[in-house]
Protein backbone atom coordinates (compact mmCIF):
# COMPACT_ATOMS: atom_id res chain seq x y z
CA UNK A 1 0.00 0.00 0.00
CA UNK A 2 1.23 3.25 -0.59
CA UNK A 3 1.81 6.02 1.76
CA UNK A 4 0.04 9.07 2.01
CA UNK A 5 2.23 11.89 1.57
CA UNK A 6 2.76 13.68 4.70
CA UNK A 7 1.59 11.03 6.91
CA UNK A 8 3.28 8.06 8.62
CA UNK A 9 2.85 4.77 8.04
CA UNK A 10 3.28 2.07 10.06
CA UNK A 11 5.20 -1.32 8.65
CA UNK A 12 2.70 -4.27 9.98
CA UNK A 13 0.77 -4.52 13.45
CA UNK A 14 4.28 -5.29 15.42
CA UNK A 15 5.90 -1.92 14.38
CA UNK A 16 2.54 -0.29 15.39
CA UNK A 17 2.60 -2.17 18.63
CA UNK A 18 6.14 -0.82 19.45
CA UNK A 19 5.77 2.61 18.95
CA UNK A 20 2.17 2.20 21.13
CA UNK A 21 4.22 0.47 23.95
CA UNK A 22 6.74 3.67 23.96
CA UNK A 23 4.20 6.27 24.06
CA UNK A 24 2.38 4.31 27.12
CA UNK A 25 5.79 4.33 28.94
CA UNK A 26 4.36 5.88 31.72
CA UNK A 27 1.98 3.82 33.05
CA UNK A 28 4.47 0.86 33.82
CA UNK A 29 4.34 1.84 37.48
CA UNK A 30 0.53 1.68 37.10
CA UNK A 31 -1.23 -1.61 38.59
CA UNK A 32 -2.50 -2.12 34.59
CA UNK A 33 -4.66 -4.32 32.99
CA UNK A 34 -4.16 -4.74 29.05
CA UNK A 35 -7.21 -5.55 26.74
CA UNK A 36 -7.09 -5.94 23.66
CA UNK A 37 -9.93 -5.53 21.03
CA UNK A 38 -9.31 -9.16 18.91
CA UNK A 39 -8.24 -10.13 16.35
CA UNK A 40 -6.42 -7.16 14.95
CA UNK A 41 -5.78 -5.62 18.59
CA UNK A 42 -4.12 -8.54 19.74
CA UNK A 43 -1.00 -8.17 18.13
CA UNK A 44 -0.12 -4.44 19.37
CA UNK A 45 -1.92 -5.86 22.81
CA UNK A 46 0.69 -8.29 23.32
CA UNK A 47 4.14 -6.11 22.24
CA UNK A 48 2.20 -3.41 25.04
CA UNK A 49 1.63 -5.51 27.81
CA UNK A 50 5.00 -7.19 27.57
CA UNK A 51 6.40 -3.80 27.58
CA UNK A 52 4.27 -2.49 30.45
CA UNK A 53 4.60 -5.96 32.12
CA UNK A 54 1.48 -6.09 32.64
CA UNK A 55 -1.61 -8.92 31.99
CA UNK A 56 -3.11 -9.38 28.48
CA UNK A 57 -7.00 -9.92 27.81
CA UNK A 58 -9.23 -10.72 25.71
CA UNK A 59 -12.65 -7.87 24.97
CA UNK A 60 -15.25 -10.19 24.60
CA UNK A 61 -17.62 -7.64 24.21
CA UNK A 62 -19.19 -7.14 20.53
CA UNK A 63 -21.25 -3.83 19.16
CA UNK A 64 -24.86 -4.66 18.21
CA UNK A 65 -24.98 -3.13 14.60
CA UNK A 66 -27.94 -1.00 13.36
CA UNK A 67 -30.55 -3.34 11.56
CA UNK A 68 -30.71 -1.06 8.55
CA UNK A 69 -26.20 -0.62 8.84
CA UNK A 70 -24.65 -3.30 10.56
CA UNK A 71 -21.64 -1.24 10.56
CA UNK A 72 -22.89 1.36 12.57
CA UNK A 73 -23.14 0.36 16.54
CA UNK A 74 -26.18 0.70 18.27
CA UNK A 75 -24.91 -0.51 21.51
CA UNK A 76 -22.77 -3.88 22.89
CA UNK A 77 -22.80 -7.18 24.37
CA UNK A 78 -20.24 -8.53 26.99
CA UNK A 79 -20.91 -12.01 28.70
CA UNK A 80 -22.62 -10.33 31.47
CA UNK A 81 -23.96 -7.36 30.51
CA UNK A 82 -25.20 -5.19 27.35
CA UNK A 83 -25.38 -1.32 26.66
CA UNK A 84 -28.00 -0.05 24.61
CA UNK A 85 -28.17 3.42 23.11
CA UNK A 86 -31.96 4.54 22.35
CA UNK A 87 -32.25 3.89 18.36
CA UNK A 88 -35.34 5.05 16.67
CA UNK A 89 -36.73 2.32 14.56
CA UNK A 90 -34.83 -0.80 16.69
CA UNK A 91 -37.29 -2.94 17.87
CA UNK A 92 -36.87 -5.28 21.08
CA UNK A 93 -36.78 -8.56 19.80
CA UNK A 94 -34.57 -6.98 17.04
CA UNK A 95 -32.01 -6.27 20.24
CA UNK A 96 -32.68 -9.29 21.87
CA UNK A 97 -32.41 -11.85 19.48
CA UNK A 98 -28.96 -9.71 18.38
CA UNK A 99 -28.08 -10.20 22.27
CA UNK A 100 -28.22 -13.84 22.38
CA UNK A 101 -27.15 -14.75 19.38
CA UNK A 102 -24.14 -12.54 20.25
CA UNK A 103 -23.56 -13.71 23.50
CA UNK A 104 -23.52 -17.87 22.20
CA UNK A 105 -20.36 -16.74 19.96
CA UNK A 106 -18.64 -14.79 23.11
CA UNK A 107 -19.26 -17.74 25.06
CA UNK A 108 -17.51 -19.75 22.38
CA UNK A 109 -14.68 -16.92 21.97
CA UNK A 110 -14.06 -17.17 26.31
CA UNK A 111 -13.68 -20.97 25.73
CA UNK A 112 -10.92 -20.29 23.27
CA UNK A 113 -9.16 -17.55 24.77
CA UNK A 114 -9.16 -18.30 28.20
CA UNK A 115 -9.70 -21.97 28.21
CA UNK A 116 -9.63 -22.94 31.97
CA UNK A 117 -8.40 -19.46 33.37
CA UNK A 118 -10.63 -16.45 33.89
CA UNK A 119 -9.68 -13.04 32.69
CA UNK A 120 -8.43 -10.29 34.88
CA UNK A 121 -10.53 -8.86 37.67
CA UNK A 122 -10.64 -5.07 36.40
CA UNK A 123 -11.37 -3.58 39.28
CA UNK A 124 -9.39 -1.00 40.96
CA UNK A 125 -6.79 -1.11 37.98
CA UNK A 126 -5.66 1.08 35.10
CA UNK A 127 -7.02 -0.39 31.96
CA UNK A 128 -5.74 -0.08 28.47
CA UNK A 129 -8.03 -0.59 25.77
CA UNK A 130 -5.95 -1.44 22.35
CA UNK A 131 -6.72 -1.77 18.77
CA UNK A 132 -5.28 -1.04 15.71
CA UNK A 133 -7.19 1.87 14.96
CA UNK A 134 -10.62 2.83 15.09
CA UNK A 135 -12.80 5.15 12.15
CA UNK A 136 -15.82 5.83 13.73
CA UNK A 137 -14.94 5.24 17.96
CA UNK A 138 -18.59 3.74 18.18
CA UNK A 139 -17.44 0.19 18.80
CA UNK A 140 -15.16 1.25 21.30
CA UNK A 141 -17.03 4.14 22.99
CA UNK A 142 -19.70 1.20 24.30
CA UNK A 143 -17.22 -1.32 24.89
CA UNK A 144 -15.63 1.37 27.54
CA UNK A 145 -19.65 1.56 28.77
CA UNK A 146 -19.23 -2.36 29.39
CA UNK A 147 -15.66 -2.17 30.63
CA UNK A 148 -16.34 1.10 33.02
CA UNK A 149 -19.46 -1.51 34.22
CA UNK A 150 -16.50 -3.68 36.23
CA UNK A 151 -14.98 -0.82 38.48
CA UNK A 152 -11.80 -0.11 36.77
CA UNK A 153 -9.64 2.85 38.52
CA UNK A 154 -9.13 4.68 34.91
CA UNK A 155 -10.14 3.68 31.51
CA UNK A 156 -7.43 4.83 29.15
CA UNK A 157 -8.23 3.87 25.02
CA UNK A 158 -4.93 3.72 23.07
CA UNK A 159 -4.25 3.47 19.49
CA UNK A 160 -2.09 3.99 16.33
CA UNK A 161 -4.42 5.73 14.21
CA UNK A 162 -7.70 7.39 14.55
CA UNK A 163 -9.17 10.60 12.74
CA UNK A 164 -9.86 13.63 14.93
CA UNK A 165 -13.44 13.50 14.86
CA UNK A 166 -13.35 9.66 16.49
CA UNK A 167 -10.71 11.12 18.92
CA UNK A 168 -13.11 13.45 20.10
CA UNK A 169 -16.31 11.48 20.63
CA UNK A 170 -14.38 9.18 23.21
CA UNK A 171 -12.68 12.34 25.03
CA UNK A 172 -16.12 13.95 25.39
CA UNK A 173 -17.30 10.20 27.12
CA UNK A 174 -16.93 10.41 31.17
CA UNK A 175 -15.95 6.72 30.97
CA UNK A 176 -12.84 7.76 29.34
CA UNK A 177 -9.75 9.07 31.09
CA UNK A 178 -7.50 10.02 28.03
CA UNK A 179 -7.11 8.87 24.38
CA UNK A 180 -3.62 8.29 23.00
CA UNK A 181 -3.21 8.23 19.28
CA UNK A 182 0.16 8.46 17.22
CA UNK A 183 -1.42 9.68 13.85
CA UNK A 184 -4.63 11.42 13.75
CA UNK A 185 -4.82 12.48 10.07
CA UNK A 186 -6.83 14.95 8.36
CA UNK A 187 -7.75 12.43 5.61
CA UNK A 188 -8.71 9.17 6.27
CA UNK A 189 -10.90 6.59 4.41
CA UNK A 190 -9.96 3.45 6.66
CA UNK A 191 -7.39 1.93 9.33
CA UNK A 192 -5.55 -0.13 6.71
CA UNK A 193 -4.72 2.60 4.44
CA UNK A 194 -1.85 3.28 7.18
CA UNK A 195 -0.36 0.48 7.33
CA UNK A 196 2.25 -1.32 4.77
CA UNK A 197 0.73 -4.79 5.79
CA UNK A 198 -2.69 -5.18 7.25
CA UNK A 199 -3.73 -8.68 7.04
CA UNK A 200 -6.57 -10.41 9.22
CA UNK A 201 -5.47 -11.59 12.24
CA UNK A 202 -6.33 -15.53 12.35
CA UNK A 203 -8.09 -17.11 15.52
CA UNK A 204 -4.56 -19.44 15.94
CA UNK A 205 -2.38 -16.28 15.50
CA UNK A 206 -4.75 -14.70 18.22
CA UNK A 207 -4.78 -17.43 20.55
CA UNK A 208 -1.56 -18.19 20.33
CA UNK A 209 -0.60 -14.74 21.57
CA UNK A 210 -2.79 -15.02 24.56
CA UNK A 211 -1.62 -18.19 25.79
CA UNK A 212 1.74 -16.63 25.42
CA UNK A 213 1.17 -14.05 27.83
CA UNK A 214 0.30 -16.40 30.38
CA UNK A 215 3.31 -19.06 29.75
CA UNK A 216 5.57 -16.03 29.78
CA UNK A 217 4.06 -14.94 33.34
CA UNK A 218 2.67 -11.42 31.76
């Protein structure tokens, strides 16, 4: 893929993962919790809370999309919990039969993930919320509704690339206690277009990097 002129670009997931892990420097000393938003957050997840020394989860939470524009999130759905923003034209059964349908393929994404371990309790800690960019913020601004939901000391979202208008909607949430982005560009069409390589993440690659972080003691 080309680079934009004037912009950065990062190489692959694992250069974008570095240069996150050196601008969250400072919260080493912070009793930190890592989650990342799978599959393509795990990869920048792992380089970050190796660096921080600090645990690595999973987000099983997913956004509920708009009947009408799937892509666009009308709420989300954790294993134990749901956020719903008031739609116009969203009927219940509409959101419920979205919730548990939802909520079976969580259930089957905890088996994987965390086979016979349970994630981090959240509560009290710092928590860093990692992907490899975001476009709109929706998907993450009610994921930090379900995370905030589990007591966490600070909620902090960071990622590589964003546009300012995303940036903004999460800074104006009172869930969120700062936004760290490395490239916030004035154009931007999608996540991928700064990156050299931006391949799907598979479920092995994912996995494997979670069970990692627990052999390795992070």
């Amino acid at each position: 893929m080309n680079a934009i002129k004037g912009y950065k670009m990062f190489k692959n997931r694992v250069d974008a993962g570095r240069q996150l892990a050196y601008a969250l420097d400072g919260f080493k000393d912070d009793d930190a919790v890592v989650l990342a938003i799978p599959r393509g957050g795990l990869p920048l997840g792992g380089i970050v809370a190796k660096a921080l020394d600090a645990p690595l989860n999973v987000i099983l939470t997913k956004k509920i999309g708009h009947p009408y524009n799937r892509e666009y999130a009308i709420g989300a759905v954790g294993l134990e919990g749901s956020v719903i923003n008031k739609t116009i034209g969203v009927t219940k059964s509409y959101i419920d039969n979205e919730t548990a349908r939802i909520r079976e393929k969580l259930k089957k994404q905890h088996d994987k993930y965390y086979k016979d371990r349970s994630p981090e309790n959240l509560k009290n800690k710092t928590v860093l919320v990692i992907d490899d960019g975001m476009a709109t913020g929706n998907t993450i601004l009610v994921t930090v509704e379900l995370v905030k939901k589990q007591g966490p000391k600070k909620i902090i979202v960071a990622i590589p690339v964003a546009p300012k208008a995303a940036i903004e909607k999460l800074e104006a949430s009172p869930h969120v206690s700062e936004v760290i982005c490395l490239i916030t560009p004035k154009y931007f069409r999608a996540v991928g277009q700064f990156y050299d390589q931006f391949g799907q993440v598979s479920d092995e690659v994912a996995m494997q990097l979670v069970e990692e972080s627990y052999v390795n003691g992070i």
